[in-house]
PDB file of N, CA and C in Angstrom:
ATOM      1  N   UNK A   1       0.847  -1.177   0.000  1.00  0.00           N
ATOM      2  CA  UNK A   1       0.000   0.000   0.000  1.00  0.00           C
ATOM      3  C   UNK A   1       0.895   1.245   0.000  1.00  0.00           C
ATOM      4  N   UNK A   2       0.569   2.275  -0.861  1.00  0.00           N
ATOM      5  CA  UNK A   2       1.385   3.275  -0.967  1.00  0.00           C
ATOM      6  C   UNK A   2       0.575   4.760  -0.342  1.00  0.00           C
ATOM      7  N   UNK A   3       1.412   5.114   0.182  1.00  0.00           N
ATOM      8  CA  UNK A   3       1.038   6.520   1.030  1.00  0.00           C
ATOM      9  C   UNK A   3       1.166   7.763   0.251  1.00  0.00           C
ATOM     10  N   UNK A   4       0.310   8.697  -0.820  1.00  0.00           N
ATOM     11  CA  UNK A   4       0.544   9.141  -1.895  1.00  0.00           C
ATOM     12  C   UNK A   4       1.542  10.698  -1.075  1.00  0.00           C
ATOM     13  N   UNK A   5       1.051  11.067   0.253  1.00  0.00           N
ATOM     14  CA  UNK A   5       1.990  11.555   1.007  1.00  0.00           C
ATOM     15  C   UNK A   5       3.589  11.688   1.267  1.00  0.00           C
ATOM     16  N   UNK A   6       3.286   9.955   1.180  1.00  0.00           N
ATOM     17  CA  UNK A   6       5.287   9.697   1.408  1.00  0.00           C
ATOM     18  C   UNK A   6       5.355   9.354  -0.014  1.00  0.00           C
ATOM     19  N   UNK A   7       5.464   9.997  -1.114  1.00  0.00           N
ATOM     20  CA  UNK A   7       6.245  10.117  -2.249  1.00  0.00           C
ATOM     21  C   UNK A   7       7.471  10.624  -1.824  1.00  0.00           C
ATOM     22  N   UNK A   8       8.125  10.921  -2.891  1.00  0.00           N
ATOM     23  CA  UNK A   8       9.802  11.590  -2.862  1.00  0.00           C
ATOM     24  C   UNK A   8       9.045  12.757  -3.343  1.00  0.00           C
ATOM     25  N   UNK A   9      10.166  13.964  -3.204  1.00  0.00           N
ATOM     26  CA  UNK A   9       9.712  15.496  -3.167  1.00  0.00           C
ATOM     27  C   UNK A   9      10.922  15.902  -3.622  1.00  0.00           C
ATOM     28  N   UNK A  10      11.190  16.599  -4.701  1.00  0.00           N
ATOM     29  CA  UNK A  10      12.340  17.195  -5.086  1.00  0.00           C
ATOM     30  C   UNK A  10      12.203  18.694  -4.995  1.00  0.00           C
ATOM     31  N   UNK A  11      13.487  19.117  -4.809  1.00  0.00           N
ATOM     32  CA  UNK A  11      13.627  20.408  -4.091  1.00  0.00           C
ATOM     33  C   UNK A  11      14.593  21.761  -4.878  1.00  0.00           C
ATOM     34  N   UNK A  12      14.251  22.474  -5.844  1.00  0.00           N
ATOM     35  CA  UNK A  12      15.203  23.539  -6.293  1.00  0.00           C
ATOM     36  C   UNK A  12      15.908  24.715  -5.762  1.00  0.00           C
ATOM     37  N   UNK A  13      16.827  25.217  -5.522  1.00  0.00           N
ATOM     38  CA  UNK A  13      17.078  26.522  -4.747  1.00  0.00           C
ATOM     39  C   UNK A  13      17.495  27.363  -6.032  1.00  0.00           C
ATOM     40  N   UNK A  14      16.384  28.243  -6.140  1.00  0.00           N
ATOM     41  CA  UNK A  14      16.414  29.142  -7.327  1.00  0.00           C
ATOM     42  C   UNK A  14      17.350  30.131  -6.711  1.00  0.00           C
ATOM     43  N   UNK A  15      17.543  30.098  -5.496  1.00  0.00           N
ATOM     44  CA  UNK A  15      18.445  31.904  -5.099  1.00  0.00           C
ATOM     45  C   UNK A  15      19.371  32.627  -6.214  1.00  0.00           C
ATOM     46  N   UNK A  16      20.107  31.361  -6.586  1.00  0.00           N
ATOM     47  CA  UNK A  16      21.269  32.011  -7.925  1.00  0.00           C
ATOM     48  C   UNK A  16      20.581  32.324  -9.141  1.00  0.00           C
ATOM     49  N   UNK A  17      19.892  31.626  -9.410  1.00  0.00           N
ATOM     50  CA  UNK A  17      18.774  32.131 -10.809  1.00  0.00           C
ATOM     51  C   UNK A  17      18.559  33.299 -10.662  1.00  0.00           C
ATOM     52  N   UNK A  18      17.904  33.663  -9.394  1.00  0.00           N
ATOM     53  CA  UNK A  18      16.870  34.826  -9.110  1.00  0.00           C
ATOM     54  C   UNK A  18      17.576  36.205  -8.788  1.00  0.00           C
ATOM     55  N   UNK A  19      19.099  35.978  -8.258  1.00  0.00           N
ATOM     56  CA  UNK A  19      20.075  37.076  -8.096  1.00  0.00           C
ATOM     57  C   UNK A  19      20.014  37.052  -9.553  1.00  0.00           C
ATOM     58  N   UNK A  20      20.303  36.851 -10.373  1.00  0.00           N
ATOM     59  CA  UNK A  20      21.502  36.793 -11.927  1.00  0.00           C
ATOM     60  C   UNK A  20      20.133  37.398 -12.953  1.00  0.00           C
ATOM     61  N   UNK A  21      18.923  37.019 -12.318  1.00  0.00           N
ATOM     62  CA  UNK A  21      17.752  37.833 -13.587  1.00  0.00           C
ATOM     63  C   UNK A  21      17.360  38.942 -12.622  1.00  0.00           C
ATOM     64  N   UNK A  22      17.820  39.623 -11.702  1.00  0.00           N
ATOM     65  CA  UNK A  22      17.868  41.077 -11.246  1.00  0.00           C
ATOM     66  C   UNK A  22      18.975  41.307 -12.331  1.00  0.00           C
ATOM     67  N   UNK A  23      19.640  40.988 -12.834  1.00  0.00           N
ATOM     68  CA  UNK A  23      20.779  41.770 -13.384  1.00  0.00           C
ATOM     69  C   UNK A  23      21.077  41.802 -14.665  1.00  0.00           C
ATOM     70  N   UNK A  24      20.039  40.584 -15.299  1.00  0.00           N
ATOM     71  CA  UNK A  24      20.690  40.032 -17.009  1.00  0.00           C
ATOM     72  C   UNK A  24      19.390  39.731 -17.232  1.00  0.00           C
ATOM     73  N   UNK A  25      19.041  40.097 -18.860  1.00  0.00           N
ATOM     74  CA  UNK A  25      18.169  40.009 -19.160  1.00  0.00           C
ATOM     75  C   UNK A  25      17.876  38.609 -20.628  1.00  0.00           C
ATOM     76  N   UNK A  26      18.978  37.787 -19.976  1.00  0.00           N
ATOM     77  CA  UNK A  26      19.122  36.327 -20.756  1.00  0.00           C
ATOM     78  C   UNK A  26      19.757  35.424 -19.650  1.00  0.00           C
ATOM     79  N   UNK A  27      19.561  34.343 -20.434  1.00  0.00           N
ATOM     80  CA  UNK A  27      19.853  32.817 -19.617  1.00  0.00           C
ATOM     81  C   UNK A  27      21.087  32.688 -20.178  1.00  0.00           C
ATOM     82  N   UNK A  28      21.969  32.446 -19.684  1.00  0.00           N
ATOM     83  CA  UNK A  28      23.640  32.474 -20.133  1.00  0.00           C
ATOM     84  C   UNK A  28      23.378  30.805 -19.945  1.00  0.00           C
ATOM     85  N   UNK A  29      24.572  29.687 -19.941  1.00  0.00           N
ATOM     86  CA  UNK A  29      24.210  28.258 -19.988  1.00  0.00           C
ATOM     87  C   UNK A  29      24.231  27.590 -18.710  1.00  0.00           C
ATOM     88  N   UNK A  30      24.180  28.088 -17.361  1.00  0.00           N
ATOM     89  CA  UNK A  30      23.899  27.290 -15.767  1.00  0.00           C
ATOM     90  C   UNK A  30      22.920  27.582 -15.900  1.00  0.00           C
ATOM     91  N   UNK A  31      22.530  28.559 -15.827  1.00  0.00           N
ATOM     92  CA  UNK A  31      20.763  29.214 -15.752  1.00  0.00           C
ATOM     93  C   UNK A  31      19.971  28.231 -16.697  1.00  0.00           C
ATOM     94  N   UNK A  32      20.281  28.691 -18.000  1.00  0.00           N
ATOM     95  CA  UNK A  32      19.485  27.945 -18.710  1.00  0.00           C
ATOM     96  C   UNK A  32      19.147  26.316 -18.664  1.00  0.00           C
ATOM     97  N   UNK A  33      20.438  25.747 -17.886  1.00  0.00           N
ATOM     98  CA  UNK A  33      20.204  24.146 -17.868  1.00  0.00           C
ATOM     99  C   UNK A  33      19.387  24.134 -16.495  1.00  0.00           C
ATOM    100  N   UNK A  34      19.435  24.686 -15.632  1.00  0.00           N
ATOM    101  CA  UNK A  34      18.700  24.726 -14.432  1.00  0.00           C
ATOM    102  C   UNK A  34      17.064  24.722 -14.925  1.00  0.00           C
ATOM    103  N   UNK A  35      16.962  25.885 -15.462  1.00  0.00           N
ATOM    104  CA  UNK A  35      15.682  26.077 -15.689  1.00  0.00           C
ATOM    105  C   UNK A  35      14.934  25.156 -16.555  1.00  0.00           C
ATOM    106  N   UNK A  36      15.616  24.350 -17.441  1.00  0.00           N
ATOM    107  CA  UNK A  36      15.343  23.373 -18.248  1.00  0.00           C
ATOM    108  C   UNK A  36      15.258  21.797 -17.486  1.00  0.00           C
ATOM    109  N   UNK A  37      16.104  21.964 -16.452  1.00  0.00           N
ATOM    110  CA  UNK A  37      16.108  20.413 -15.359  1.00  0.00           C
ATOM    111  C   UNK A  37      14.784  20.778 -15.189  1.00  0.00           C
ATOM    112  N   UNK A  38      14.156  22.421 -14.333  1.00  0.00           N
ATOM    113  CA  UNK A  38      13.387  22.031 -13.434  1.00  0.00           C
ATOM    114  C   UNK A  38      11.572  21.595 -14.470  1.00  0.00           C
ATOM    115  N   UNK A  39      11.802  22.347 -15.543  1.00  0.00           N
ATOM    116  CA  UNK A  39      10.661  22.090 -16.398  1.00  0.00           C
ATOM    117  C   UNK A  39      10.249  20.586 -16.874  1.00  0.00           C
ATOM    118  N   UNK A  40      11.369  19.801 -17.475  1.00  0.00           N
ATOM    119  CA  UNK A  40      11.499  18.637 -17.266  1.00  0.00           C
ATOM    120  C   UNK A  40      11.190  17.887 -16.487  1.00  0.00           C
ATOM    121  N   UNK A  41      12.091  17.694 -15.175  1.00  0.00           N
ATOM    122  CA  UNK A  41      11.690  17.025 -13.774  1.00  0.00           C
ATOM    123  C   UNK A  41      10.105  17.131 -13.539  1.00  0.00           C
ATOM    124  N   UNK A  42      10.027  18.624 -13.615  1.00  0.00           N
ATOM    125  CA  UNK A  42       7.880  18.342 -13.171  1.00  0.00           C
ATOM    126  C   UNK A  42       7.227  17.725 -14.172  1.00  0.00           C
ATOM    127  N   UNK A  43       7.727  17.386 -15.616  1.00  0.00           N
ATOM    128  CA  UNK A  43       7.123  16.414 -16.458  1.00  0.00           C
ATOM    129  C   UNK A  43       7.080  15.262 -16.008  1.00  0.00           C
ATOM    130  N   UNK A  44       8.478  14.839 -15.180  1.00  0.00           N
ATOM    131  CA  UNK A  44       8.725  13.383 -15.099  1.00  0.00           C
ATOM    132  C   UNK A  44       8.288  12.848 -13.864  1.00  0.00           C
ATOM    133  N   UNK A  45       7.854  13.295 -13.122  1.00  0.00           N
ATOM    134  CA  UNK A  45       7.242  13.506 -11.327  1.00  0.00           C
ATOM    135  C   UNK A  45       6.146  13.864 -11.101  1.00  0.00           C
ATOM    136  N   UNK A  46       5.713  15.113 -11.881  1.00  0.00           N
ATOM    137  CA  UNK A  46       4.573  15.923 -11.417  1.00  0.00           C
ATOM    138  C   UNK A  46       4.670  16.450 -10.995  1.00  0.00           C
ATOM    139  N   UNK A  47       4.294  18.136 -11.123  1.00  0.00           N
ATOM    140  CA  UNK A  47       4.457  19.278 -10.805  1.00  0.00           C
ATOM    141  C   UNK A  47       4.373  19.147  -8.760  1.00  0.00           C
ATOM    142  N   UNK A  48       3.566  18.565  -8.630  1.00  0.00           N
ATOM    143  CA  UNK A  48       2.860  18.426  -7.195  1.00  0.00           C
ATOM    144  C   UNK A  48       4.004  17.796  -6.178  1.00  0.00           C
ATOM    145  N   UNK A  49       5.020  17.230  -7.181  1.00  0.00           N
ATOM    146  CA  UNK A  49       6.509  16.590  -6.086  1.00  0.00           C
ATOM    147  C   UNK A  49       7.519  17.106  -6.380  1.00  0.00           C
ATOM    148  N   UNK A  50       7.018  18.811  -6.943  1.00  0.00           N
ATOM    149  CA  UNK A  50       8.782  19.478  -7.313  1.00  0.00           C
ATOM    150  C   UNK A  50       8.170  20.800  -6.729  1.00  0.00           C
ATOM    151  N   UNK A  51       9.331  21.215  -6.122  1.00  0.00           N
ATOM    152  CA  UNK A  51       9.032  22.075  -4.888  1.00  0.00           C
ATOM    153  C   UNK A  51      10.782  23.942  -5.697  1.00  0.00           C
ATOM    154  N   UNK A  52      10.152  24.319  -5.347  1.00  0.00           N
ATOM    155  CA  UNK A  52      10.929  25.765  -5.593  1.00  0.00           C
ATOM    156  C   UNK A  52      11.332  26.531  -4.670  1.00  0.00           C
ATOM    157  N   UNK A  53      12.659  26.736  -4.106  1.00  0.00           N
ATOM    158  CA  UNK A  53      12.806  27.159  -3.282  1.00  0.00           C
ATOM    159  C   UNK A  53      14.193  28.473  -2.989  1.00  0.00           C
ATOM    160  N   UNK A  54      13.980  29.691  -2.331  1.00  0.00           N
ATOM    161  CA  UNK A  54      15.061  30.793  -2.535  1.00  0.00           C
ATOM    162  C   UNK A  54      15.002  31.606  -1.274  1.00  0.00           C
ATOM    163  N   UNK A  55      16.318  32.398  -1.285  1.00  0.00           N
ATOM    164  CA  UNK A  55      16.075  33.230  -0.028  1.00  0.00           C
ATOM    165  C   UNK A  55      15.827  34.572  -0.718  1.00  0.00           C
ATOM    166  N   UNK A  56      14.994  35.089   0.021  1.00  0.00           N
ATOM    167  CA  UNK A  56      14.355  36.901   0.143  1.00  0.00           C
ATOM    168  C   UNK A  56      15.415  37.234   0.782  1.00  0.00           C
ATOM    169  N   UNK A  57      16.089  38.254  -0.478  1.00  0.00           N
ATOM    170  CA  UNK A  57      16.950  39.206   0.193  1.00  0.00           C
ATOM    171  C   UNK A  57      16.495  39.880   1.078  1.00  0.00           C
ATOM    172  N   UNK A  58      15.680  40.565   0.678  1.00  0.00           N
ATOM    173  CA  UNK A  58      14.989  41.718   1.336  1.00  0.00           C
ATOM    174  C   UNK A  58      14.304  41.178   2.841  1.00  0.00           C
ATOM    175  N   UNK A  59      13.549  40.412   3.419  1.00  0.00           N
ATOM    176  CA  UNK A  59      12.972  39.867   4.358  1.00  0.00           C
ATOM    177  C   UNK A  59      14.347  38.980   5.092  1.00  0.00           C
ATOM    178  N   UNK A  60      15.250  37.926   4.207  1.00  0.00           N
ATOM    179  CA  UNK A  60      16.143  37.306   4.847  1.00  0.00           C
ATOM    180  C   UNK A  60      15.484  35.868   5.370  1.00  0.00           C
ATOM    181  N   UNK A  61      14.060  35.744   4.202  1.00  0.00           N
ATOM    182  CA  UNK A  61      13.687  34.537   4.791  1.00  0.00           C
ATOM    183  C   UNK A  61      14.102  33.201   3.582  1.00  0.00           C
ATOM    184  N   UNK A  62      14.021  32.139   4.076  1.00  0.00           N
ATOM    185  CA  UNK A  62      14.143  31.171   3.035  1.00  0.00           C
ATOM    186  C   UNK A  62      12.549  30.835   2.413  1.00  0.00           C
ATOM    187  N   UNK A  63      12.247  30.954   0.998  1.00  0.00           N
ATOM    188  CA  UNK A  63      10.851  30.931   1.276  1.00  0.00           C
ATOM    189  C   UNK A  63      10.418  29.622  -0.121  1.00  0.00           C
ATOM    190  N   UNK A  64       9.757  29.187   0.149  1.00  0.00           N
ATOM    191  CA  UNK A  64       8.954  27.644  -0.774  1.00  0.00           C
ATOM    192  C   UNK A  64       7.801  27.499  -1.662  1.00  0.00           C
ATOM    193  N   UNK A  65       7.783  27.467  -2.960  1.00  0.00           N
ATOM    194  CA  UNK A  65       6.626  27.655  -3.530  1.00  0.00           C
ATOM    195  C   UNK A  65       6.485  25.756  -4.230  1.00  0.00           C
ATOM    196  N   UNK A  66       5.209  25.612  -4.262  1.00  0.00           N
ATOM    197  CA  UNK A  66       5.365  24.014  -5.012  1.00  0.00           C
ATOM    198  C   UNK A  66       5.191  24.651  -6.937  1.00  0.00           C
ATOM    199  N   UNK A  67       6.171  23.856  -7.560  1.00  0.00           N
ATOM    200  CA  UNK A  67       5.937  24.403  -8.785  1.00  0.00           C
ATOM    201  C   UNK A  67       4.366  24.281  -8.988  1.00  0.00           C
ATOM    202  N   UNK A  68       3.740  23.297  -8.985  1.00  0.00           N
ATOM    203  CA  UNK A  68       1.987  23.250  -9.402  1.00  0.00           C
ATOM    204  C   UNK A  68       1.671  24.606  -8.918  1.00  0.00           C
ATOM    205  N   UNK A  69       1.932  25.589  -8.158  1.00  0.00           N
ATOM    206  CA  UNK A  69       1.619  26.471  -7.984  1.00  0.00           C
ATOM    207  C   UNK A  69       2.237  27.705  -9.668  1.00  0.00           C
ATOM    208  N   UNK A  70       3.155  27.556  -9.883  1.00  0.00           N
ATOM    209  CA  UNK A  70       4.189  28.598 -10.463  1.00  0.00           C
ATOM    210  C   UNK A  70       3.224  28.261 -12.261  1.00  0.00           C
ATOM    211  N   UNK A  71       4.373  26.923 -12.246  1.00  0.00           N
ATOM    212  CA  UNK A  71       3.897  26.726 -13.702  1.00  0.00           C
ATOM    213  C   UNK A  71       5.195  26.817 -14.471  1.00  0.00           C
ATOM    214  N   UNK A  72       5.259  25.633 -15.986  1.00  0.00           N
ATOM    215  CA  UNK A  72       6.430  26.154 -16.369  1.00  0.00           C
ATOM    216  C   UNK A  72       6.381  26.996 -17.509  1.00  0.00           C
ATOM    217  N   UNK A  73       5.768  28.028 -17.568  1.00  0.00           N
ATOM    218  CA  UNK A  73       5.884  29.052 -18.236  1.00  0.00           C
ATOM    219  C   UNK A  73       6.638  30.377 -17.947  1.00  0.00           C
ATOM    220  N   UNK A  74       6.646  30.057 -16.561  1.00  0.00           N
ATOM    221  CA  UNK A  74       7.010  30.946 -15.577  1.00  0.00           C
ATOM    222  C   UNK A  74       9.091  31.133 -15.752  1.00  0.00           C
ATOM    223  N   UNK A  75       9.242  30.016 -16.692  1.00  0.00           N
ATOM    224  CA  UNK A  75      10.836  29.603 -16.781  1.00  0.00           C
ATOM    225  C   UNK A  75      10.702  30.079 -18.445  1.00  0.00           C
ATOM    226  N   UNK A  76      10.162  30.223 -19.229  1.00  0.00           N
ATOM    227  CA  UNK A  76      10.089  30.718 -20.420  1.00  0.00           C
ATOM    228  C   UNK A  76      11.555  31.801 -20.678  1.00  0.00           C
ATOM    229  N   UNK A  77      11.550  32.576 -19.555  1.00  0.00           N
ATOM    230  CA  UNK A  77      12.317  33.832 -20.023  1.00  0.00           C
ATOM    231  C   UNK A  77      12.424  34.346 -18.902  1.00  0.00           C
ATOM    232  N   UNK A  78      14.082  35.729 -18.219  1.00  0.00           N
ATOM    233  CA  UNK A  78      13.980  36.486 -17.513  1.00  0.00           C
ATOM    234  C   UNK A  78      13.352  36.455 -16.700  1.00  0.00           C
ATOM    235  N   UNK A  79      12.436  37.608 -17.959  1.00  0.00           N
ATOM    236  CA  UNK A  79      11.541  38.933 -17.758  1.00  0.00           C
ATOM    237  C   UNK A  79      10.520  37.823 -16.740  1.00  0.00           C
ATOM    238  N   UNK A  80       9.962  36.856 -17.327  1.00  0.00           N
ATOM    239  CA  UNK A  80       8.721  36.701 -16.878  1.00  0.00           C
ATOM    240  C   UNK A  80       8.891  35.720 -15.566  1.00  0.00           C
ATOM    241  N   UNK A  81      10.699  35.542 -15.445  1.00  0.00           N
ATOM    242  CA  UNK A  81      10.898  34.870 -13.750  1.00  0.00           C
ATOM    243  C   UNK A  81      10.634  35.969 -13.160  1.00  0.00           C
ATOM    244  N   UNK A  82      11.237  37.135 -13.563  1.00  0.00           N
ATOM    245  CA  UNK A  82      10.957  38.383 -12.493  1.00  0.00           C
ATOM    246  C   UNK A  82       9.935  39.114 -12.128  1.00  0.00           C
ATOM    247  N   UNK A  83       8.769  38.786 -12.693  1.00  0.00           N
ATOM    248  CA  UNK A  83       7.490  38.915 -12.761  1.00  0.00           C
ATOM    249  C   UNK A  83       6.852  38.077 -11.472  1.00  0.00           C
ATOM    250  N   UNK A  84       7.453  37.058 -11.172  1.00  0.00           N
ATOM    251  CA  UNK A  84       7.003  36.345 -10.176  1.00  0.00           C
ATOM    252  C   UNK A  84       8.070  36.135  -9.133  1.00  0.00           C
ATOM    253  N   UNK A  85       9.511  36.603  -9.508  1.00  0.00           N
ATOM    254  CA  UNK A  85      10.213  36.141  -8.601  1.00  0.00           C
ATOM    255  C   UNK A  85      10.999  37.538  -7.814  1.00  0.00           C
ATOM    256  N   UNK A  86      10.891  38.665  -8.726  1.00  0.00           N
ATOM    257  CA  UNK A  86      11.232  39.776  -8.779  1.00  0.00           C
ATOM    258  C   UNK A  86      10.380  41.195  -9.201  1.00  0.00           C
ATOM    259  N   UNK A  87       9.395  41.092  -8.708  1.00  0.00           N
ATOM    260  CA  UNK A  87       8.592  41.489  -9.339  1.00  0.00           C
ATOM    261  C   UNK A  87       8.647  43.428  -9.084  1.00  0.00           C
ATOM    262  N   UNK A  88       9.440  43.761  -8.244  1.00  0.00           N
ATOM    263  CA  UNK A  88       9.419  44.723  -8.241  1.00  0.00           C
ATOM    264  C   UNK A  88      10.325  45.772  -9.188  1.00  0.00           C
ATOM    265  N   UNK A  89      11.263  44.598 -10.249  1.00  0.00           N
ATOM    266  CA  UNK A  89      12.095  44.792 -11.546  1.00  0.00           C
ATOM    267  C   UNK A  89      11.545  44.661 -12.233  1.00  0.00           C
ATOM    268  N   UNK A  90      10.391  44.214 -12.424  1.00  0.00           N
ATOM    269  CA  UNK A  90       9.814  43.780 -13.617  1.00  0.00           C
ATOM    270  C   UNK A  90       8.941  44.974 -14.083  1.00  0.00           C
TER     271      UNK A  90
END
């Protein structure tokens, strides 16, 4: 019997993404393979067991979004991480 609870949960720390699109308005090639793992991975898992995670400069908190929340459109480009991740650059 499986506990749909105790699945495995994979975990991203966008912090470096999210510093580097305050500042650049392209995916140079870490960024871009990152952002491409994480779009992938929620294909291969389900959005609902891949989890997003960064620290708020500004607050100083570590903070958690589940991608099923985000979406991978949201990795399309920049502009439109900073829209949700930065939104006060955007």
């Amino acid at each position: 019997m499986s506990d749909p609870e105790a699945r495995q949960k994979f975990f991203f720390d966008l912090s470096g993404v999210i510093h580097y699109i305050g500042r650049i308005d392209r995916y140079s090639g870490i960024q871009r393979v990152v952002v491409t793992m994480i779009v992938e991975l929620s294909e291969l898992v389900g959005p609902d067991q891949l989890f997003l995670s960064w620290r708020d400069k500004k607050s100083g908190k570590y903070l958690c979004l589940p991608f099923s929340q985000i979406g991978p459109d949201v990795f399309a480009s920049p502009e439109s991480m900073r829209r949700v991740f930065r939104p006060t650059l955007a």
